[in-house]
Protein backbone atom coordinates (compact mmCIF):
# COMPACT_ATOMS: atom_id res chain seq x y z
CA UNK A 1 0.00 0.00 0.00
CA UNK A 2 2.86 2.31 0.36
CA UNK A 3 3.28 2.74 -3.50
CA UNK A 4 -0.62 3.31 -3.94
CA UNK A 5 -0.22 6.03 -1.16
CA UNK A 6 2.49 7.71 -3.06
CA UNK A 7 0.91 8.38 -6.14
CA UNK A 8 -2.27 9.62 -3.86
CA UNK A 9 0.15 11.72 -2.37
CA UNK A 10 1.92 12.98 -5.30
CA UNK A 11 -0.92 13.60 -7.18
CA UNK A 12 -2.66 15.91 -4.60
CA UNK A 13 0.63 17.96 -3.62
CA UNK A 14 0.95 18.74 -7.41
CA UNK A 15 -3.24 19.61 -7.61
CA UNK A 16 -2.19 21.87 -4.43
CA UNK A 17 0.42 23.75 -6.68
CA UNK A 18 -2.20 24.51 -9.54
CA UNK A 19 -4.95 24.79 -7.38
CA UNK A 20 -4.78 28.94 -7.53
CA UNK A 21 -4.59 29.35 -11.46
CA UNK A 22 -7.74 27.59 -11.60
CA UNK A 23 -9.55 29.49 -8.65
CA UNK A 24 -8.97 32.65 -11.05
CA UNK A 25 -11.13 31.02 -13.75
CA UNK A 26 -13.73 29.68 -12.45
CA UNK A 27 -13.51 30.60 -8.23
CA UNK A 28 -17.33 29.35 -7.32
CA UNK A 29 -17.42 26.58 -9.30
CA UNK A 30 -13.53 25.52 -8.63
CA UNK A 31 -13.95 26.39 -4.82
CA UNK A 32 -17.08 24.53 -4.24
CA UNK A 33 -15.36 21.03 -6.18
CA UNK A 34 -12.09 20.95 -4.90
CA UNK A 35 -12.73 19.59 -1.92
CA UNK A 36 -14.90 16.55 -3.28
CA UNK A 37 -12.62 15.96 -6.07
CA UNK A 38 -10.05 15.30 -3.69
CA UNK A 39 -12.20 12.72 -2.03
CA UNK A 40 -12.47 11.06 -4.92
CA UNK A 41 -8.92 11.14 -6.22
CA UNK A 42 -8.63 9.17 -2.87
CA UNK A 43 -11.49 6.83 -3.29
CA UNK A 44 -9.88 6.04 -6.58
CA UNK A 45 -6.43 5.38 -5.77
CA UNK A 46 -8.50 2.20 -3.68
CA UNK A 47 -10.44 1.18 -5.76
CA UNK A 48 -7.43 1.65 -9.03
CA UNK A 49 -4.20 0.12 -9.25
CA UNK A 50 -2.34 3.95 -9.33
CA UNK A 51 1.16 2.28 -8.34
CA UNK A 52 1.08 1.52 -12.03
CA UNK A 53 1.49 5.24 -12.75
CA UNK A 54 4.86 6.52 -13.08
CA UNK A 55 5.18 9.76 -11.27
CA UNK A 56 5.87 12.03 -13.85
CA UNK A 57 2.75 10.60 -15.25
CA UNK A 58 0.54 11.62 -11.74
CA UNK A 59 1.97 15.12 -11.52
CA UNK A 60 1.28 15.26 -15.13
CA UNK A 61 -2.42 14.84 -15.11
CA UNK A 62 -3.33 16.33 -11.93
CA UNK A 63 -4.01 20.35 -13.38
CA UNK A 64 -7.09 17.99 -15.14
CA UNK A 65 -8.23 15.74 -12.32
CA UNK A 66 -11.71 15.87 -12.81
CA UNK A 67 -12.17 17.11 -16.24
CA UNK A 68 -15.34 15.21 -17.75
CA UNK A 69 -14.99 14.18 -21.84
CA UNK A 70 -10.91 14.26 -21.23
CA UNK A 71 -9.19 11.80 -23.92
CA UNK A 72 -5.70 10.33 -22.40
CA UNK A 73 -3.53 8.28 -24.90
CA UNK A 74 -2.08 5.52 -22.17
CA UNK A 75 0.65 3.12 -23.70
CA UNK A 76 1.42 -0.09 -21.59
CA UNK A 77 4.21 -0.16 -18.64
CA UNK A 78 7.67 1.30 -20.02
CA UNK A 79 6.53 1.97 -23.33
CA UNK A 80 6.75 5.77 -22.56
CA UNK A 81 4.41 8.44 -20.87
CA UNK A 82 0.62 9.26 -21.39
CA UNK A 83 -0.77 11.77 -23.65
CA UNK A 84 -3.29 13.99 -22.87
CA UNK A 85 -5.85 15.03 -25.37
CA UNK A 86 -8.64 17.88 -25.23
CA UNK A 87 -10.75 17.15 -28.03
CA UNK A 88 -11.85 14.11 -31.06
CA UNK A 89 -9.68 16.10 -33.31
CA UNK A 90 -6.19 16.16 -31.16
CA UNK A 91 -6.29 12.41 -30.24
CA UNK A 92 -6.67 11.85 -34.35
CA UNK A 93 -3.54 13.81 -34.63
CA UNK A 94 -1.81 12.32 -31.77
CA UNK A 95 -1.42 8.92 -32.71
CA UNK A 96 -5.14 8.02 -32.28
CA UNK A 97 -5.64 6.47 -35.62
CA UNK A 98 -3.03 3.11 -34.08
CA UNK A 99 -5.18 3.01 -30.91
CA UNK A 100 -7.38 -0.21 -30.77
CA UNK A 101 -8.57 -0.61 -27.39
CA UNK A 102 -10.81 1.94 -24.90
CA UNK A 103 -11.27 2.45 -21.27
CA UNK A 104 -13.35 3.98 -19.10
CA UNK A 105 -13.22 3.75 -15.30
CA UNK A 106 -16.32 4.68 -12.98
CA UNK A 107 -16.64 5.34 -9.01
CA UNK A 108 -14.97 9.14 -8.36
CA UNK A 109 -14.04 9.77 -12.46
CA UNK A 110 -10.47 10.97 -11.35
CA UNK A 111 -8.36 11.21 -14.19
CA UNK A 112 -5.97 9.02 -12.36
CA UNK A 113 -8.59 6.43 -11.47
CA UNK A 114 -9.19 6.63 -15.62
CA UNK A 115 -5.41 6.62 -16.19
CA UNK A 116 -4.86 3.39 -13.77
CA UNK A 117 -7.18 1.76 -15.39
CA UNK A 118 -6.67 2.08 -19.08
CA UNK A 119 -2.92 1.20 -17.63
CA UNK A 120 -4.19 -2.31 -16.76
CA UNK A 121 -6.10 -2.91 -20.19
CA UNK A 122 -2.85 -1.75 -22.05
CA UNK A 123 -0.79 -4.68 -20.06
CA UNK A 124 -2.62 -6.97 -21.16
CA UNK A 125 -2.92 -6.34 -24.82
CA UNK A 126 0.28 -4.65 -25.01
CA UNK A 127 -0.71 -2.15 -26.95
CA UNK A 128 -1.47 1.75 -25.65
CA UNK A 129 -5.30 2.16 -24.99
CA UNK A 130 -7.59 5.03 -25.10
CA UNK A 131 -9.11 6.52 -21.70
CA UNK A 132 -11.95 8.79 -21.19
CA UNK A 133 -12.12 10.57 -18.07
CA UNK A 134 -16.03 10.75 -16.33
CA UNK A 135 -15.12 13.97 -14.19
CA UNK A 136 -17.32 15.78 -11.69
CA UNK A 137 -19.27 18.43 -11.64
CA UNK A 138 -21.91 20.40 -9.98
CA UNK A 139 -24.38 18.24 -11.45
CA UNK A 140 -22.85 14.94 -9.48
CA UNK A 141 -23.07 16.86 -6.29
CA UNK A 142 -26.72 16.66 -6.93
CA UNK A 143 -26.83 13.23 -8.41
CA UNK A 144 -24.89 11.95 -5.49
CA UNK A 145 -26.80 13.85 -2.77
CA UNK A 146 -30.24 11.91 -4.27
CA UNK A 147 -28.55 7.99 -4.96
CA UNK A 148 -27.83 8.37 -8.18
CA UNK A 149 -24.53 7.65 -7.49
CA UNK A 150 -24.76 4.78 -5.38
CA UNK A 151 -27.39 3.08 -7.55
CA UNK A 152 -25.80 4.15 -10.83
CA UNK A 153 -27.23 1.06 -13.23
CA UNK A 154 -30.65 2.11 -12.19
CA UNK A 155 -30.21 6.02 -11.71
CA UNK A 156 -27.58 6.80 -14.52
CA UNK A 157 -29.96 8.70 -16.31
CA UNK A 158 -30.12 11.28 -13.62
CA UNK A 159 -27.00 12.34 -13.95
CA UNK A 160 -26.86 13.09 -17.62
CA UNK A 161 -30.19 15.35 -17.18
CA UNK A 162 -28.50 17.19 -14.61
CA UNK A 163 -25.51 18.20 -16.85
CA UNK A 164 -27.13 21.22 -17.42
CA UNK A 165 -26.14 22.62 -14.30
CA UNK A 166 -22.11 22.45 -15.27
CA UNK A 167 -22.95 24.08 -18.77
CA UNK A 168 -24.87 27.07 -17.31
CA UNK A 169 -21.90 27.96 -15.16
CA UNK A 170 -19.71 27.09 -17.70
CA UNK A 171 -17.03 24.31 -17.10
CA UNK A 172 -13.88 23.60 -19.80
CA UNK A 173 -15.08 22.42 -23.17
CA UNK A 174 -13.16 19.33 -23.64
CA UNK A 175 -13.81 16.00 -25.33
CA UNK A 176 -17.06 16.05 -27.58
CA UNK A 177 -18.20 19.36 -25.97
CA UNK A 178 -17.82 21.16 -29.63
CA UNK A 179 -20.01 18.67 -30.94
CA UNK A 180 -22.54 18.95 -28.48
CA UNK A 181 -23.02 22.81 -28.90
CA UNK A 182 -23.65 22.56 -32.54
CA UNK A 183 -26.40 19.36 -31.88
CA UNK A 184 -29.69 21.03 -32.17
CA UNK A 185 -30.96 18.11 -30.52
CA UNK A 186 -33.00 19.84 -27.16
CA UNK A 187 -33.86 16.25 -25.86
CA UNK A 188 -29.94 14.99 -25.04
CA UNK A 189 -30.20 11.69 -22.27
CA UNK A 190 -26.55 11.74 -22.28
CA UNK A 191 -23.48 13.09 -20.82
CA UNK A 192 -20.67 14.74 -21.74
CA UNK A 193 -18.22 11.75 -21.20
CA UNK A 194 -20.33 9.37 -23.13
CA UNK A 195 -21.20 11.90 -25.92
CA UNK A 196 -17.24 11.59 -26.06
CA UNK A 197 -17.52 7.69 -26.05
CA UNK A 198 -19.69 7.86 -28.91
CA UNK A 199 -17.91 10.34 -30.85
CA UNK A 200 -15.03 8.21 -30.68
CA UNK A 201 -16.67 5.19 -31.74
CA UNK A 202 -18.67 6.95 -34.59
CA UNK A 203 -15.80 7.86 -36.36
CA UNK A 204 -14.80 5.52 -39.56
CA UNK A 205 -11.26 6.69 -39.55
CA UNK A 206 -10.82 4.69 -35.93
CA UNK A 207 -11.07 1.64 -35.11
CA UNK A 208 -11.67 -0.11 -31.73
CA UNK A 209 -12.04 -3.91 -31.26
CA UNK A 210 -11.64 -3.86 -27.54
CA UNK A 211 -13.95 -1.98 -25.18
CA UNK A 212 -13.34 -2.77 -21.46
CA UNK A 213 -15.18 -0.39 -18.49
CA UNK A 214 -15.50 -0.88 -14.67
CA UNK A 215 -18.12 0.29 -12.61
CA UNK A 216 -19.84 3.24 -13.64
CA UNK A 217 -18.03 3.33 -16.67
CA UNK A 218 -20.26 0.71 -17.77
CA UNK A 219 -22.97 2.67 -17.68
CA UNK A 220 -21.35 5.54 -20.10
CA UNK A 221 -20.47 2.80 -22.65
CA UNK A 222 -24.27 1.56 -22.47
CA UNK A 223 -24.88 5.53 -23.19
CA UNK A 224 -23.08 5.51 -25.72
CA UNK A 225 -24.00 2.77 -27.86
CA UNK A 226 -27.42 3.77 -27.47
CA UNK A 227 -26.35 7.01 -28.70
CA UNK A 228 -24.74 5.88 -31.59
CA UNK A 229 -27.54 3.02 -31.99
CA UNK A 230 -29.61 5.97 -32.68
CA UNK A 231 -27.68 8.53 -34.64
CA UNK A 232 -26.05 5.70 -36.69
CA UNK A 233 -27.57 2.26 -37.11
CA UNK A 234 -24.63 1.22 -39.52
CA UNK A 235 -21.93 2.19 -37.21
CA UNK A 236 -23.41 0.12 -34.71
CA UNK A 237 -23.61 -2.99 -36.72
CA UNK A 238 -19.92 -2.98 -37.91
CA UNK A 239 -18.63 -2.14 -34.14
CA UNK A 240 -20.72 -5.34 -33.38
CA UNK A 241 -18.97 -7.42 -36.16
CA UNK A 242 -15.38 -6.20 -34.86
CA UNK A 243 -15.58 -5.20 -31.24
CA UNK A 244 -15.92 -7.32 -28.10
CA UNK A 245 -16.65 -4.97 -24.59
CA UNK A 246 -15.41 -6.62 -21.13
CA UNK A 247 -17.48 -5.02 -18.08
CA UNK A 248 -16.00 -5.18 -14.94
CA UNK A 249 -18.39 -5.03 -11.47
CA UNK A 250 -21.54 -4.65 -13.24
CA UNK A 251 -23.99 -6.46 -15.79
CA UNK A 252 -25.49 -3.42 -17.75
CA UNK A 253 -27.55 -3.44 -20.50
CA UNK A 254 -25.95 -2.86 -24.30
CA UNK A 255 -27.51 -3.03 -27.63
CA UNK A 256 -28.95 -6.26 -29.10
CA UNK A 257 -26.25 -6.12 -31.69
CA UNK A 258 -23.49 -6.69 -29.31
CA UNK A 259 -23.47 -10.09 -28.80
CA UNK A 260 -19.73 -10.58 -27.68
CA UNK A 261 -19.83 -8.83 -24.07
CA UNK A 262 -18.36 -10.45 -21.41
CA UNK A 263 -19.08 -9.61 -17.52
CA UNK A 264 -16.43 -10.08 -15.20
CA UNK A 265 -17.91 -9.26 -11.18
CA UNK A 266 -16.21 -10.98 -8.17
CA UNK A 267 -17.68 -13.41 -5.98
CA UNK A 268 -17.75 -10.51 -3.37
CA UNK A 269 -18.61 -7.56 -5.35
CA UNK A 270 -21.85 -6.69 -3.39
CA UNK A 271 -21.99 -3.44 -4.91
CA UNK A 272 -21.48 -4.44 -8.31
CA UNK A 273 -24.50 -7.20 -8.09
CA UNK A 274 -26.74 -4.21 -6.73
CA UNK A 275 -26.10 -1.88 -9.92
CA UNK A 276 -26.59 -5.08 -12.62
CA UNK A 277 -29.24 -6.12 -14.37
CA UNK A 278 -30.65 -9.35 -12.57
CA UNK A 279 -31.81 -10.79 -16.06
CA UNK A 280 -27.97 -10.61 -17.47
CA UNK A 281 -26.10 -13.88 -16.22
CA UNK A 282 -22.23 -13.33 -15.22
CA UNK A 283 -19.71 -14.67 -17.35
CA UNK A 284 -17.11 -15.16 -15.29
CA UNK A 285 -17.39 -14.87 -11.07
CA UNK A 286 -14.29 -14.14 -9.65
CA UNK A 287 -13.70 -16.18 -6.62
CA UNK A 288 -12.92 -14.30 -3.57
CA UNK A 289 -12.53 -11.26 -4.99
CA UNK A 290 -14.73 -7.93 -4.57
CA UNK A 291 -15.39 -4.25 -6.90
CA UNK A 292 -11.68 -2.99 -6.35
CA UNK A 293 -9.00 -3.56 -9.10
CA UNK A 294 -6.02 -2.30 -7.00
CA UNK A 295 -3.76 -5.28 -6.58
CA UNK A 296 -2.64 -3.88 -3.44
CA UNK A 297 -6.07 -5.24 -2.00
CA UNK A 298 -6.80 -8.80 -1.79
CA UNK A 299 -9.95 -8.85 -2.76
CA UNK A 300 -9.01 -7.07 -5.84
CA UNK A 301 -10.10 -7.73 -9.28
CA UNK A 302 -6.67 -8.67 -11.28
CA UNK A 303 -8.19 -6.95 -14.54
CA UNK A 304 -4.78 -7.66 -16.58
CA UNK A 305 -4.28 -11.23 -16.00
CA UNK A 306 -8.64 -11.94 -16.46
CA UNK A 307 -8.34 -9.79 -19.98
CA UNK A 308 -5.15 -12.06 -21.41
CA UNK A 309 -7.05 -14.67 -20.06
CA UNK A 310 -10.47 -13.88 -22.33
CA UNK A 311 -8.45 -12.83 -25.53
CA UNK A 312 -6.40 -16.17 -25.13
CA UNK A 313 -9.48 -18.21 -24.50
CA UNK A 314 -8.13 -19.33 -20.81
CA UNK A 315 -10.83 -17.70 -18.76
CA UNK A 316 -13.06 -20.05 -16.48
CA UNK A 317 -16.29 -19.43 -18.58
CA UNK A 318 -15.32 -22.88 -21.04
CA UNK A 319 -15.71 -25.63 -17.77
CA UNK A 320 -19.66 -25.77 -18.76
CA UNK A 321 -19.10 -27.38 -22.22
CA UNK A 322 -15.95 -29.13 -20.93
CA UNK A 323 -18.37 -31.37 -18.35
CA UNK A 324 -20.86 -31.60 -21.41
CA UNK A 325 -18.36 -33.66 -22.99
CA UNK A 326 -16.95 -35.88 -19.86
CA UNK A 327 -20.63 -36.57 -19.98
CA UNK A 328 -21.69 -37.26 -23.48
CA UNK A 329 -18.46 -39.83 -23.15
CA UNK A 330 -19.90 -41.40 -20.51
CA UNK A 331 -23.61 -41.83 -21.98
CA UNK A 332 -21.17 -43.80 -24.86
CA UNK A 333 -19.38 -45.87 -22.74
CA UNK A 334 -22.13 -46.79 -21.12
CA UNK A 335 -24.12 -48.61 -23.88
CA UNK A 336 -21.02 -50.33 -24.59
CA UNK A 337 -20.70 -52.02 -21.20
CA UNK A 338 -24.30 -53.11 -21.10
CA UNK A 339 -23.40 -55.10 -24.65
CA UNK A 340 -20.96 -56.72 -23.31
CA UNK A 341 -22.35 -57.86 -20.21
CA UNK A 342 -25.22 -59.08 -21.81
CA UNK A 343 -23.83 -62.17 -23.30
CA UNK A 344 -22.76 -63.13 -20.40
CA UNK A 345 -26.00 -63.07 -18.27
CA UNK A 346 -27.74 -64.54 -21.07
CA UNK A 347 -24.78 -67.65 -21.04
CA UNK A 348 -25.13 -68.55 -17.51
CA UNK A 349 -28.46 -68.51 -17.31
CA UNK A 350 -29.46 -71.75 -19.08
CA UNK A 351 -26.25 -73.50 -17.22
CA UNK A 352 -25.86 -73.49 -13.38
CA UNK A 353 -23.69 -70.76 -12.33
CA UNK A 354 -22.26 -72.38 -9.04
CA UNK A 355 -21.91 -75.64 -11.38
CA UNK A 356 -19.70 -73.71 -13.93
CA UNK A 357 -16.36 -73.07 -11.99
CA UNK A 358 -16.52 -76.53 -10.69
CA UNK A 359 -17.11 -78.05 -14.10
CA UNK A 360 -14.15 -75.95 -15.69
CA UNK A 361 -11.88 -77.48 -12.89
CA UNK A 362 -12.65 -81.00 -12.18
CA UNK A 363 -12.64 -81.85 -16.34
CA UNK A 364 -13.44 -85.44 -15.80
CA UNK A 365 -17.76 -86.05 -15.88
CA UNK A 366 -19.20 -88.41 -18.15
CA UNK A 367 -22.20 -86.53 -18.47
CA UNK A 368 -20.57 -83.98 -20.50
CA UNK A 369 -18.71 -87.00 -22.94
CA UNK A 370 -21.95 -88.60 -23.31
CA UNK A 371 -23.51 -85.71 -24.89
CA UNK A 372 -20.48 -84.56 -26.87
CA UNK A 373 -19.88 -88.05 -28.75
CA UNK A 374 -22.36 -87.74 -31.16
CA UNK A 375 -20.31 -84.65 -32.47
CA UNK A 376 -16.53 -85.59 -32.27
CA UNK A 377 -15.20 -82.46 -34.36
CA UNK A 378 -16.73 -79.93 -33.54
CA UNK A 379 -16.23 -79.43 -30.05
CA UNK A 380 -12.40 -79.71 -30.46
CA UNK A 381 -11.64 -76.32 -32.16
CA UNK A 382 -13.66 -74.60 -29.40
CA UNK A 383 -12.78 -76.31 -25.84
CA UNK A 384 -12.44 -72.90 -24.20
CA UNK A 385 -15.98 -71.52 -25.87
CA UNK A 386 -18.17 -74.59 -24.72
CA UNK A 387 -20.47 -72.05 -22.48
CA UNK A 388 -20.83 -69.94 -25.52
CA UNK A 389 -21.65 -73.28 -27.64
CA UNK A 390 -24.29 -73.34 -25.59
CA UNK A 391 -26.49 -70.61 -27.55
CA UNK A 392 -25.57 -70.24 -31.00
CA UNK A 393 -28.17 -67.35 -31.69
CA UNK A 394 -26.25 -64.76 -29.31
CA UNK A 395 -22.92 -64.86 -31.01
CA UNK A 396 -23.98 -62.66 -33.95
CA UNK A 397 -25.31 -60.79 -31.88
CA UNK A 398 -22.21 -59.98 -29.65
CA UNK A 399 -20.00 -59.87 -32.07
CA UNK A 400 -21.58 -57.21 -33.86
CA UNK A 401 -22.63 -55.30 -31.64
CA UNK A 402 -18.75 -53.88 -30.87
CA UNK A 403 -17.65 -53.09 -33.97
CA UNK A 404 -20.57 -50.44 -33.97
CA UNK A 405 -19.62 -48.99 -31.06
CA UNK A 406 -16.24 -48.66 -31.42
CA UNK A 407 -16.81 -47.39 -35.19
CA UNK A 408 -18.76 -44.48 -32.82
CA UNK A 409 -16.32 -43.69 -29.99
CA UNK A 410 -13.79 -41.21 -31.90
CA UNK A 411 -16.62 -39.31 -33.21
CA UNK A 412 -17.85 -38.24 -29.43
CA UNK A 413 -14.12 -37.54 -29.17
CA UNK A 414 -13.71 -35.29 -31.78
CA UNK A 415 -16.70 -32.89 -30.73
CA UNK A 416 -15.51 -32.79 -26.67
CA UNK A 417 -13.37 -29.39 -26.62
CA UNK A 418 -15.05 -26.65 -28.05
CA UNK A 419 -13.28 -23.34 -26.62
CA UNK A 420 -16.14 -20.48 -26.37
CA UNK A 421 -13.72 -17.56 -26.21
CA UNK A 422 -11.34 -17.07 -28.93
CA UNK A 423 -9.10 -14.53 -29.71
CA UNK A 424 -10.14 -11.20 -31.73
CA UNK A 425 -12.43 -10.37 -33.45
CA UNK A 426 -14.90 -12.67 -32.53
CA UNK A 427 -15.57 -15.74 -30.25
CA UNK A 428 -18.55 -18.00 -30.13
CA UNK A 429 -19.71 -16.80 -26.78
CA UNK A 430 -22.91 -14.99 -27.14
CA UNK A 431 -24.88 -12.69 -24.58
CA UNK A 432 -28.44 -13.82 -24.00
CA UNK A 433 -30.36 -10.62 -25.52
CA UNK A 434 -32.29 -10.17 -22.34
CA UNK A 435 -34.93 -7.15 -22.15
CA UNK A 436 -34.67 -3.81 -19.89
């Protein structure tokens, strides 16, 4: 814990030093925040593995802590420092075109919390990953002071109507906010973070094939794609074709098209099971493990090894079809067994069973000879097979009956492992399309 609180301590000195430039901007709005933004920068360095922040990266992006609709360019561990990006237009120009894979973190929207997690994501695919900061406002202090906070997969939608509040006082026009100002669209349901999430998926020129979120980032992805679901019906349908989304403490709702989501929530993850839809099964259930994804806890949610293990096709989600199979070869070895034994009941049945082992060993009765001397050749080839002599109509019957069998076992073989997730672009895994 001593590395998590060093980058909570870092990143609040350096907020401390810019903390007067922005009073002179906005002084109400920027007094009244501070003090909950900081609250949240330290609810997110527990609930976000920050020690994976370098920290010339957490000095970096304190001045924009809380900025809602902020794009960050984060490249995996040692492959160089994050980028910060305003608007759609700079991360095109800053090397957004290469990025394949988008994050968005949830409980206080810290831009570290956002920055930790995309972090995580990139690890795993090695490849640098797109973040979108949530932010607060003076809209969340409402949202929060009513539940919709706490109950985010059922109250979301407050939050997005109560964006008004931040654009009346004004706030910094980052992300998709240039976009938003020239929609003449009076009935918006979403906010400025997802508007972001949208623009970013909308545009042809990018393309993502990963979309992970945690929490109530969730929630602004589901915005999103019902966003774009609207706006553009096409978009939606290729993202579907290309893109696979990995939730993280929380089942929420996304467009019928998506069929590859995945929901990761721990076995302990109370709060994650109250914000998910109860009609949405879990993919995987983390044993033992609760809503944080700081490893420094040990309940935590270990989101880089559980997304290498989805893309690879390791996660725990394939044991269902694996004891399908150990049980479709058992309903074919069974069949096989009762063939087999059948003969043999149906020998000893005619003959006296106690007699037979005492027959086989004292050789010498005459009652056997008599009855064998009409025949003298034929019961020489066979001396071992005189029980089975004994019916003549059952040999065809046994001796058929394995060769059909056997002629049937590698087929049940060859259908046992089936993997259900497989690497991009698409698995075999589908989400039930359950209703709202």
């Amino acid at each position: 814990m001593f590395e998590t609180a060093f980058a909570l301590g870092l990143t609040q000195f350096a907020r401390s030093l810019s903390f007067p430039e922005r009073l002179s901007q906005r002084p109400v709005r920027n007094a009244a925040l501070e003090p909950w933004r900081l609250r949240n920068t330290g609810m997110d360095a527990l609930y976000y593995d920050v020690k994976a922040l370098t920290a010339d990266e957490t000095f970096y992006i304190s001045d924009s802590l809380a900025s809602e609709g902020l794009i960050m360019i984060v490249p995996p561990t040692g492959a160089g420092m994050l980028t910060l990006c305003d608007s759609v237009e700079e991360f095109r120009l800053r090397g957004g075109r290469e990025v394949r894979a988008m994050a968005v973190a949830g409980i206080g929207g810290s831009a570290i919390g956002a920055a930790a997690f995309a972090r995580n994501v990139a690890d795993a695919i090695d490849a640098p990953v797109a973040a979108v900061v949530s932010g607060y406002g003076l809209g969340d202090i409402v949202n929060e002071a009513i539940g919709g906070a706490f109950l985010f997969g059922w109250l979301g939608h407050i939050r997005s109507n109560l964006e008004v509040i931040d654009d009346v006082v004004g706030r910094p026009k980052l992300g998709a906010y240039g976009k938003r100002s020239e929609d003449t669209d009076t009935s918006r349901r979403t906010g400025l973070d997802a508007d972001t999430v949208s623009t970013l998926l909308a545009d042809p020129t990018l393309s993502f094939t990963l979309i992970a979120g945690h929490s109530r980032g969730n929630r602004v992805i589901a915005d999103a794609l019902y966003a774009l679901k609207t706006s553009d019906p096409g978009r939606i349908e290729t993202l579907a074709n290309t893109a696979r989304i990995v939730t993280f403490g929380g089942r929420i709702k996304m467009p019928e098209a998506f069929t590859e989501v995945i929901d990761v929530v721990g076995e302990l993850d109370w709060f994650g099971e109250l914000n998910s839809r109860p009609k949405i099964a879990t993919d995987i259930r983390v044993p033992f493990c609760g809503h944080s994804t700081n490893t420094d806890v040990p309940t935590a949610l270990k989101v880089t090894k559980i997304i290498s293990d989805i893309l690879r096709g390791e996660a725990p989600a394939p044991e269902a079809p694996a004891e399908a199979s150990i049980a479709a070869t058992e309903t074919v070895a069974a069949p096989v067994e009762d063939t087999v034994a059948q003969p043999v009941t149906v020998e000893t049945e005619p003959v006296e069973p106690e007699a037979l082992p005492v027959l086989a060993v004292e050789a010498p009765l005459p009652a056997v000879i008599d009855v064998e001397t009409p025949e003298p050749d034929e019961p020489l080839p066979e001396p071992s097979a005189s029980p089975e002599a004994a019916d003549p109509t059952v040999e065809p019957v046994a001796t058929a009956a394995p060769p059909e069998k056997d002629t049937d076992l590698p087929k049940k073989a060859g259908k046992a492992a089936t993997p259900i997730m497989v690497p991009l672009p698409r698995g075999k895994a589908k989400r039930p399309r359950a209703k709202r």
